[in-house]
Each structure stands twice: as structure tokens, then as C-alpha cells.
Protein backbone atom coordinates (compact mmCIF):
# COMPACT_ATOMS: atom_id res chain seq x y z
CA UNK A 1 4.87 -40.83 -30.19
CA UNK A 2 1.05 -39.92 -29.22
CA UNK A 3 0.27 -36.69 -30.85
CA UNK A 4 -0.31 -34.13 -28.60
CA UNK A 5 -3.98 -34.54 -28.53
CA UNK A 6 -4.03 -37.87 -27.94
CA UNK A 7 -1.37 -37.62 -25.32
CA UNK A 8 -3.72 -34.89 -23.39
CA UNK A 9 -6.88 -36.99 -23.16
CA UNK A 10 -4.69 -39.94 -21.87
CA UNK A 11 -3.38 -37.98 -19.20
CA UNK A 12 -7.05 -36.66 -18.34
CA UNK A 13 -7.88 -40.65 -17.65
CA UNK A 14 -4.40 -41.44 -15.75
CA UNK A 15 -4.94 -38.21 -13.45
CA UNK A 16 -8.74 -39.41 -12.94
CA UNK A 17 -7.74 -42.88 -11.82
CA UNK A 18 -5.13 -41.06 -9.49
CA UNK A 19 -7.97 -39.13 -8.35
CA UNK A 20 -10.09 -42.31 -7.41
CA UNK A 21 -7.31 -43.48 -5.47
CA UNK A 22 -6.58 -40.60 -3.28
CA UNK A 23 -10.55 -40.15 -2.30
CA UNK A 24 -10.47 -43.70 -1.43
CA UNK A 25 -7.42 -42.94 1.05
CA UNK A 26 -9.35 -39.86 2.36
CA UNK A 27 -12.75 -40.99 2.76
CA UNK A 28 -12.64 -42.68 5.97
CA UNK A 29 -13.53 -40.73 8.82
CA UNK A 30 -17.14 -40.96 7.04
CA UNK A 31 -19.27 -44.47 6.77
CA UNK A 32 -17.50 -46.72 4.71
CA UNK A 33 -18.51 -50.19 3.12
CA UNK A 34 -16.25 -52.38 0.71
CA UNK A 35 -18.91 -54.17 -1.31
CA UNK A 36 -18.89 -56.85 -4.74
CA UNK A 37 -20.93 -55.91 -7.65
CA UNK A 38 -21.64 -58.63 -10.48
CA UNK A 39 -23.94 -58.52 -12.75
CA UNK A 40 -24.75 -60.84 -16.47
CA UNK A 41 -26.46 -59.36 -19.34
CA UNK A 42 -28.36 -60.73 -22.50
CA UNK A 43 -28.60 -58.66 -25.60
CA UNK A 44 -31.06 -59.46 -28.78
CA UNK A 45 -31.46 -57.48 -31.97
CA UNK A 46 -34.88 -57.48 -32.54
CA UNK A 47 -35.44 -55.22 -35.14
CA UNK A 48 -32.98 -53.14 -37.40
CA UNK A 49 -31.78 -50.87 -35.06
CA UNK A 50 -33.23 -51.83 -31.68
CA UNK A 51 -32.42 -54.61 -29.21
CA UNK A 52 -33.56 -56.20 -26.41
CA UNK A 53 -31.65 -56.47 -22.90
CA UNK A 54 -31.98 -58.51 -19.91
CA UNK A 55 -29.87 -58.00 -16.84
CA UNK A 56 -28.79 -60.41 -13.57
CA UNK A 57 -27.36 -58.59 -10.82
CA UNK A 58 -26.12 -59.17 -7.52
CA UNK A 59 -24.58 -56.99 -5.11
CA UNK A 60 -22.49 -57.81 -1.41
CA UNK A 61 -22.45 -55.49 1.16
CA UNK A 62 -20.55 -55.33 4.91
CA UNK A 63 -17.45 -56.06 3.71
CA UNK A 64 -18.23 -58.22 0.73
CA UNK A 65 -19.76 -60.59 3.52
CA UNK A 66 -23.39 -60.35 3.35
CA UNK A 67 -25.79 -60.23 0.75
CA UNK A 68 -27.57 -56.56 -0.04
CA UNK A 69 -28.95 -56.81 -3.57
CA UNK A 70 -30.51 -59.12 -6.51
CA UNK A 71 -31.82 -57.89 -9.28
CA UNK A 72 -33.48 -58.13 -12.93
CA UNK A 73 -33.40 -55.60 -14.98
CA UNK A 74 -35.10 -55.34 -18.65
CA UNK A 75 -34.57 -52.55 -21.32
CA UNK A 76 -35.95 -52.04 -24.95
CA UNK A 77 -33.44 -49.39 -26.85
CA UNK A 78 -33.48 -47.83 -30.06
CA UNK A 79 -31.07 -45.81 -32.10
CA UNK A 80 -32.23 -42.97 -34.51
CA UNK A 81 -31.45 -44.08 -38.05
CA UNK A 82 -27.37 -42.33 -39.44
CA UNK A 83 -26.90 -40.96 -35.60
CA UNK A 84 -25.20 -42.33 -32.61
CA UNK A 85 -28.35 -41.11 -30.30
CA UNK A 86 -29.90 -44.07 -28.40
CA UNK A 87 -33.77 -43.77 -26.76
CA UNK A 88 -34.41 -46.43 -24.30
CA UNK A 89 -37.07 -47.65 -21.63
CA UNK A 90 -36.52 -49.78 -18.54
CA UNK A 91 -37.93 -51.96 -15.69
CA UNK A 92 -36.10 -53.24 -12.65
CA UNK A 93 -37.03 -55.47 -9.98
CA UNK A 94 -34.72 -56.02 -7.15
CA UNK A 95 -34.89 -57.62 -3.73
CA UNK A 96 -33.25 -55.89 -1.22
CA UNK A 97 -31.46 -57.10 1.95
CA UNK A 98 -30.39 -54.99 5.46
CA UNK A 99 -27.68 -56.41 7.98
CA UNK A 100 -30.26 -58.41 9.17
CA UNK A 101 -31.37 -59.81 6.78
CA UNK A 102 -34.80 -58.69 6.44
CA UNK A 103 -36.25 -58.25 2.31
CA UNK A 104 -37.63 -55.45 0.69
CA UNK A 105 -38.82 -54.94 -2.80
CA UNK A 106 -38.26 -52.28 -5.21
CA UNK A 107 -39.57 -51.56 -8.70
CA UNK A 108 -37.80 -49.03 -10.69
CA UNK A 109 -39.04 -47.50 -14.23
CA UNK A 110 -36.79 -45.17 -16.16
CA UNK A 111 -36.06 -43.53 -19.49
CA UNK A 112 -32.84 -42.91 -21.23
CA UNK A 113 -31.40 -40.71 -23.84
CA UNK A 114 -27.73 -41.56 -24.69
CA UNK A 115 -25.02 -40.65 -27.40
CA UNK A 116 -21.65 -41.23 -28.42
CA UNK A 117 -18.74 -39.28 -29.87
CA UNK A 118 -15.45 -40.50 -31.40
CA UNK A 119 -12.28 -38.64 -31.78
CA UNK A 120 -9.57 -41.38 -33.05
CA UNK A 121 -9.09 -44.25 -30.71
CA UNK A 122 -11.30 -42.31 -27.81
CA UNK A 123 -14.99 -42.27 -27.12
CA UNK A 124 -17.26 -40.19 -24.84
CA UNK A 125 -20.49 -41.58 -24.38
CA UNK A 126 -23.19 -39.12 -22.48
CA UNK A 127 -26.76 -40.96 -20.97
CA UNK A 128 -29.29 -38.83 -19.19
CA UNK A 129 -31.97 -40.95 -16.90
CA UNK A 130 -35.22 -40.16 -15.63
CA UNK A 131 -35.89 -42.73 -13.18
CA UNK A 132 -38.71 -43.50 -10.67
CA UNK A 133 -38.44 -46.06 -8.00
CA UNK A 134 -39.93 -47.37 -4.98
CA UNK A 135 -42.25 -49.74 -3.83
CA UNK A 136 -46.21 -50.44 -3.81
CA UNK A 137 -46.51 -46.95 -1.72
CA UNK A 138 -45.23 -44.34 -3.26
CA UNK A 139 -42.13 -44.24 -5.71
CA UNK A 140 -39.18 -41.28 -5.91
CA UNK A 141 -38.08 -39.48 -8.75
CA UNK A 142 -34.50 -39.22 -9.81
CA UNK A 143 -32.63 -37.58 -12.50
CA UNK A 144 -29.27 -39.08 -12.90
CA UNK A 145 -26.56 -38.04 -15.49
CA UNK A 146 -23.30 -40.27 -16.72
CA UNK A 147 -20.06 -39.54 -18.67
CA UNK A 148 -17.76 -41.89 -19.62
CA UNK A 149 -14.01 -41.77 -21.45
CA UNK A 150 -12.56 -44.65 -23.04
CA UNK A 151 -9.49 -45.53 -25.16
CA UNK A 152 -8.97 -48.42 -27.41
CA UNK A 153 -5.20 -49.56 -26.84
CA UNK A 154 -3.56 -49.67 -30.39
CA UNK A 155 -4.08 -53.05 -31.85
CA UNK A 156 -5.53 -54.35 -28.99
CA UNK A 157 -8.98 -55.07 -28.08
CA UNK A 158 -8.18 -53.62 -24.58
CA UNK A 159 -10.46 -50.37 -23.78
CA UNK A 160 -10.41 -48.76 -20.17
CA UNK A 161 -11.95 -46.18 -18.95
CA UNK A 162 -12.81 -43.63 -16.44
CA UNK A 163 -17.01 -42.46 -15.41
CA UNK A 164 -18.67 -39.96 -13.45
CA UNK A 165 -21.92 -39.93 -12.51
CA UNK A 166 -24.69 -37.72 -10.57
CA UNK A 167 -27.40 -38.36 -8.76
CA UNK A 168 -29.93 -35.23 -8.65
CA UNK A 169 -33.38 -34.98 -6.68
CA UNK A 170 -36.34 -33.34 -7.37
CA UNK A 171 -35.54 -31.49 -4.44
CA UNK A 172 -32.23 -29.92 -6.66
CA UNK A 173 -30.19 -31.63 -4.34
CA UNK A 174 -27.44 -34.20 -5.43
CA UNK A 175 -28.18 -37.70 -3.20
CA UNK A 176 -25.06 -39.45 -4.69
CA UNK A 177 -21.80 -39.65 -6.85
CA UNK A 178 -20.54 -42.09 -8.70
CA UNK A 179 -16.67 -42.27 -9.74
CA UNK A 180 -15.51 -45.38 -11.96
CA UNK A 181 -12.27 -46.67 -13.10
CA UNK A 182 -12.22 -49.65 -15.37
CA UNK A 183 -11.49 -51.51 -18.39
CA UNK A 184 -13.64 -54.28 -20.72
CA UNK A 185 -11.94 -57.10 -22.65
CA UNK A 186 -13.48 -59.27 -25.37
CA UNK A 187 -13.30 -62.76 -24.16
CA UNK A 188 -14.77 -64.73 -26.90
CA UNK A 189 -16.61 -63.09 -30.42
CA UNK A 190 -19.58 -61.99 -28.24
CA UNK A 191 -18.86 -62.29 -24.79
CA UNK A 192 -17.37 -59.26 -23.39
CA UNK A 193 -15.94 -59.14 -19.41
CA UNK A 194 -15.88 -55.91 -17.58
CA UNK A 195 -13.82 -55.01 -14.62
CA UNK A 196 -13.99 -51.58 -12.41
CA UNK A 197 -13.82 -50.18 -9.53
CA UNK A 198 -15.90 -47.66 -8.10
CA UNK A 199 -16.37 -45.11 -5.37
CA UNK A 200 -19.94 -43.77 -4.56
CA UNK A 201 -20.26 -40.92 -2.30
CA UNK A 202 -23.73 -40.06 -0.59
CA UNK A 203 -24.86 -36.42 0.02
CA UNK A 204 -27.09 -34.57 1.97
CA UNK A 205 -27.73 -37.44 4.38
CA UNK A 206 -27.95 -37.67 8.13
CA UNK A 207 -25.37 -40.39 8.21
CA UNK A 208 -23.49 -40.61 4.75
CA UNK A 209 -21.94 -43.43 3.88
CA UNK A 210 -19.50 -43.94 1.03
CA UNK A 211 -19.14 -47.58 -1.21
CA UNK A 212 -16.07 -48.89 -2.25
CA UNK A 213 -16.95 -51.01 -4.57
CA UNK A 214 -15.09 -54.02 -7.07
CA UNK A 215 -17.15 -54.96 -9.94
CA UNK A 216 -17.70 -57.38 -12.31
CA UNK A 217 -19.67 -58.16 -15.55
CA UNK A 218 -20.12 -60.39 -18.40
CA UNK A 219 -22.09 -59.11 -21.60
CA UNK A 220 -23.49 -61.68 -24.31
CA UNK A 221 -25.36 -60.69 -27.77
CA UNK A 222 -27.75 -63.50 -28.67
């Protein structure tokens, strides 16, 4: 038998993944979209305690029937030496799509601070973002915030887990939120597959629309 703290923080995740599942249900007399997000990543140690990514992404829209999104992302991270804190920098490129088909690029820089606690077989992980995106023009601030909960099933390698995530402006108003359900799997010693789904919510918009979203990912360290 789970002791009883254990058996508290399981519930939290089974009642959040209940939660998903009823907004999904009551979410449609907005905008709604079902879209497919996959993405591949690259990781290198480069140094001690800091590595290297490089990320692939691409992203369906309209019903999982036209394309919206590709992207590259790149990200140098370092953790502080005995701590669980993680400083990182990034750059994204990404060519985006509308129905018709017409391109746009974006350029996005941002910052991260990130940490992790463990309490037995669960893990919270926090990460704070300062991002700025946009194009040649004139690029937008964002300050977004994450928090996940996982759980490492007993003598498995099995871990899912439930996110949230905010999207704040400048302004002080929140643009979007993010609510994830998922779980990653080790499919070979370094290759590690990801599966969630996702519900993103936009705010304070003339015509919100809210993403229903099944993901993908697959993770390799070099």
C-alpha cells in the first residue's frame, strides 16, 4: 500500500488528467483546432556540467491537415555545481504557415532558469522564461512560467506526468495557458519517446481560439 503521501500526490495527477478531459468536453462553443506536435532533439555534453541541444519541430494545424509550423531550436544550459538549478540560453527559428499557405518567419531569443525537487519516486521541476520573439520589425516580450509533476512507476522506467504553464505579457495580461498530460518511456539506453496531450487556451483575444493538441517526441544524448 502507497503511504499516505504518496497516495495524495498520485491522486493530485489522476484528478489533473480528469481535469484535462472535462475542459476538452467544455471548450467548444469557443475556436477550436485539433493539431499534431512532433518534435526530435539532440543533446551533447560539452563540458562538465553543461550541454548542448538542438531541436526539430513540426507542428499540423486545421485538423491535423495542414501544415502550421517548422522549427529549429538551439540551447546552451548549465547547471550550478552540488544544485539541481539549471541557467540556459536559446535561439529559435521557425517558419510559419496560415490556412493559405502563405510563410512567415520568426526568430525567438530567450533565457531560462529551471530547478528540480525530489520527494521519493516524484519530481517537480519549475522553469521560468524570458523570451523575445518576432520578426525583422520589432520583436515581443514574454514571460512564461512551467510546472511539471511526474512519478516514476515502481520498477519501471515508466514516468507520466501532468504540466501547467502561463503565458504573461508585459502588458500583465496572461495571452495563453498551457495544460499537459503525458508520459516518457526509455526506448533504447539513450533514446527516450515522449507522448502527451495538451490543451492551450488563449486569453484576452478578439477571437480566442483553443488547441487540442497530440504530441510527440524523441530525445537522443550524443
Amino acid at each position: 500500500m502507497l503511504p499516505i503521501s504518496e497516495y495524495s500526490i498520485m491522486k493530485t495527477i489522476r484528478n489533473s488528467i480528469f481535469l484535462i478531459l472535462i475542459f476538452s468536453f467544455s471548450a467548444f462553443s469557443q475556436q477550436n483546432d485539433f493539431q499534431n506536435w512532433s518534435s526530435f532533439k539532440l543533446t551533447k555534453k560539452i563540458y562538465k556540467r553543461t550541454n548542448v541541444a538542438v531541436k526539430q519541430g513540426l507542428r499540423l494545424r486545421e485538423n491535423s491537415s495542414l501544415l502550421s509550423k517548422t522549427f529549429t531550436d538551439v540551447k546552451l544550459s548549465h547547471r550550478i555545481k552540488k544544485t539541481d538549478l539549471v541557467f540556459a540560453v536559446g535561439y529559435r527559428f521557425s517558419d510559419e504557415y496560415d490556412i493559405h499557405f502563405s510563410s512567415e518567419y520568426k526568430q525567438r531569443y530567450y533565457f531560462d532558469f529551471s530547478s528540480k525537487y525530489d520527494y521519493k519516486r516524484f519530481k517537480i521541476s519549475l522553469r521560468d522564461r524570458m523570451q523575445y520573439q518576432g520578426n525583422n520589425s520589432s520583436f515581443k516580450p514574454l514571460f512564461r512560467q512551467k510546472i511539471e509533476l511526474s512519478y516514476n512507476v515502481r520498477k519501471t522506467p515508466f514516468e507520466p506526468y501532468v504540466q501547467f504553464e502561463l503565458f504573461l505579457n508585459f502588458e500583465e495580461q496572461f495571452e495563453k495557458l498551457r495544460y499537459t498530460a503525458g508520459f516518457s518511456y526509455p526506448i533504447l539506453k539513450k533514446l527516450n519517446a515522449n507522448l502527451f496531450y495538451r490543451i492551450q487556451q488563449e486569453l484576452n483575444a478578439s477571437n480566442p481560439e483553443n488547441l487540442f493538441i497530440l504530441g510527440t517526441s524523441l530525445s537522443y544524448k550524443l
